[in-house]
C-alpha atoms as a PDB file:
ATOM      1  CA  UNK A   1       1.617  -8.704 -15.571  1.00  0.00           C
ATOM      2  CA  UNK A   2       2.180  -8.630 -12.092  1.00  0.00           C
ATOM      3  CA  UNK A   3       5.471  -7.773 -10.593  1.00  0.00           C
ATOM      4  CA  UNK A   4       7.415  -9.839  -8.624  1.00  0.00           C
ATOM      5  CA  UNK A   5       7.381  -8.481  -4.763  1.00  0.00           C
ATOM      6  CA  UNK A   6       9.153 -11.452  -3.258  1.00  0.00           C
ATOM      7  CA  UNK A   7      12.260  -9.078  -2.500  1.00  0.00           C
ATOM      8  CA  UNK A   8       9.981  -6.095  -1.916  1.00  0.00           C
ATOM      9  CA  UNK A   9      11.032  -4.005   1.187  1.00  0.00           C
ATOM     10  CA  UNK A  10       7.559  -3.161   3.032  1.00  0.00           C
ATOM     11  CA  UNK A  11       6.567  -0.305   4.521  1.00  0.00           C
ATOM     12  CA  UNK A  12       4.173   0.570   7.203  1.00  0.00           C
ATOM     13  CA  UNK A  13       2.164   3.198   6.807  1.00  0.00           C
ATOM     14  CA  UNK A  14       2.814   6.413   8.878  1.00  0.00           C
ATOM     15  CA  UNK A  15      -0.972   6.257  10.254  1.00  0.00           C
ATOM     16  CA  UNK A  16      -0.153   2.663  11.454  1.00  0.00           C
ATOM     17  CA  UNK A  17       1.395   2.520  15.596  1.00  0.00           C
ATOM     18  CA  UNK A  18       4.303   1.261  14.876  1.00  0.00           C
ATOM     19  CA  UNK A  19       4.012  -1.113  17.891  1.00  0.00           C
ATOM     20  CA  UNK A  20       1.042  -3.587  16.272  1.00  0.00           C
ATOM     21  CA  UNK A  21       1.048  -5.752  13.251  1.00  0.00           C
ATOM     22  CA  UNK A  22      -2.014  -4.324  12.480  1.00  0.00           C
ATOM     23  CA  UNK A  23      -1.514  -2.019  10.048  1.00  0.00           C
ATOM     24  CA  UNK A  24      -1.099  -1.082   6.423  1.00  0.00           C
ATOM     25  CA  UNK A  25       1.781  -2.053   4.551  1.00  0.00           C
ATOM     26  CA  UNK A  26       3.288  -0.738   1.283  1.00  0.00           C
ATOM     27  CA  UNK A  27       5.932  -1.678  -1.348  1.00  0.00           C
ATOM     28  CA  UNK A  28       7.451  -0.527  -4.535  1.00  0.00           C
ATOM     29  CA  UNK A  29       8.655  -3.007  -7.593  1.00  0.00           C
ATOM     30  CA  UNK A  30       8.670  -2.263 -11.339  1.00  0.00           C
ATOM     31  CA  UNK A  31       6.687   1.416 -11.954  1.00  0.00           C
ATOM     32  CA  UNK A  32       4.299  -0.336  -9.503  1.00  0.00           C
ATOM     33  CA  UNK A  33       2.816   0.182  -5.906  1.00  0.00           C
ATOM     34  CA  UNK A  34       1.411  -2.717  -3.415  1.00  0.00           C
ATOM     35  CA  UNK A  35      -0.605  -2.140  -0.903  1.00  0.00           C
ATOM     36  CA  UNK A  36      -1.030  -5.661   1.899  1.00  0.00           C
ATOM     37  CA  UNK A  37      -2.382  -6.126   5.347  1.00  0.00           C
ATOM     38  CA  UNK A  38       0.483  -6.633   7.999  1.00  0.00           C
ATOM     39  CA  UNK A  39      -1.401  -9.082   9.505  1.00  0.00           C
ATOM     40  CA  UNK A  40      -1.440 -11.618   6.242  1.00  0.00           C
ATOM     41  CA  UNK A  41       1.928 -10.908   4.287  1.00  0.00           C
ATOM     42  CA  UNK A  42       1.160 -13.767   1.785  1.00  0.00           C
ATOM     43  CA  UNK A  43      -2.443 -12.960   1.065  1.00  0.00           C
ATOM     44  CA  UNK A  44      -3.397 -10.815  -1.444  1.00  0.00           C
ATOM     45  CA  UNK A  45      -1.889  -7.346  -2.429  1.00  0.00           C
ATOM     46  CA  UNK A  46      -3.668  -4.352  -4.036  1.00  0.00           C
ATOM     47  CA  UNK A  47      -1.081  -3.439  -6.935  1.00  0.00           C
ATOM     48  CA  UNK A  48      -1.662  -0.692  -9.033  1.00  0.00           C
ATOM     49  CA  UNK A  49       0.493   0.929 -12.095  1.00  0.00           C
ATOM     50  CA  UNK A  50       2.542   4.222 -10.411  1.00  0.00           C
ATOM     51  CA  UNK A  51       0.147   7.018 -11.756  1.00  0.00           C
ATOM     52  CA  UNK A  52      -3.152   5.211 -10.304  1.00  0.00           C
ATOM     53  CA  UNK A  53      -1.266   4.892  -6.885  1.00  0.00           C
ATOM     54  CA  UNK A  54       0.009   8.538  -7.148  1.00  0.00           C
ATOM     55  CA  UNK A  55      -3.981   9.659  -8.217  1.00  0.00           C
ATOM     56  CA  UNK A  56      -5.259   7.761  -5.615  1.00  0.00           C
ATOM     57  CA  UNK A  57      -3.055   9.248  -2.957  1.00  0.00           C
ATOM     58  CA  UNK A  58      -3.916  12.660  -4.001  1.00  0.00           C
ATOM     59  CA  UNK A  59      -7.607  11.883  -3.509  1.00  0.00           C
ATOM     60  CA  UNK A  60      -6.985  10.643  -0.298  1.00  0.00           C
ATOM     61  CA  UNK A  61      -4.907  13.605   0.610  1.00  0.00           C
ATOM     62  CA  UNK A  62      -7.938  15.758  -0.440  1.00  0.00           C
ATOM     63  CA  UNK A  63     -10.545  13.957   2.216  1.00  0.00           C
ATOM     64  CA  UNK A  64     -12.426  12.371  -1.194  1.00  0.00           C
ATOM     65  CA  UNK A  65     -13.110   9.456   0.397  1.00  0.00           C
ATOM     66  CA  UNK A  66     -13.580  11.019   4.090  1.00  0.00           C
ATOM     67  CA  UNK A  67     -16.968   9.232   5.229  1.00  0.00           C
ATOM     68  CA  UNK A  68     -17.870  11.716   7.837  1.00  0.00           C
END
């Protein structure tokens, strides 16, 4: 079941200029993160359950998915 992020309070992402709408966005509902493009806040979300968003921020932490 997906959570309900109507009432979500979005967050840009530190890497994101603060000055654009072009950035990275990220919210917290229910044991659950959301990740949305700035640019489209009613298109679709990336939600995943707390410890996949938690694992997958560790891996980016590490450089795993660094493509140079």
């Amino acid at each position: 079941m997906i959570p309900d992020f109507s009432q979500a309070a979005w967050t840009k992402s530190t890497r994101s200029q603060q000055t654009t709408d072009q950035c990275v966005e990220l919210a917290s509902v229910s044991g659950c993160a959301a990740v949305r493009d700035s640019k489209d806040p009613e298109g679709p979300k990336l939600v995943l359950t707390g410890r996949v968003w938690q694992r997958l921020s560790d891996d980016i932490k590490r450089g795993i998915f660094d493509m140079g």
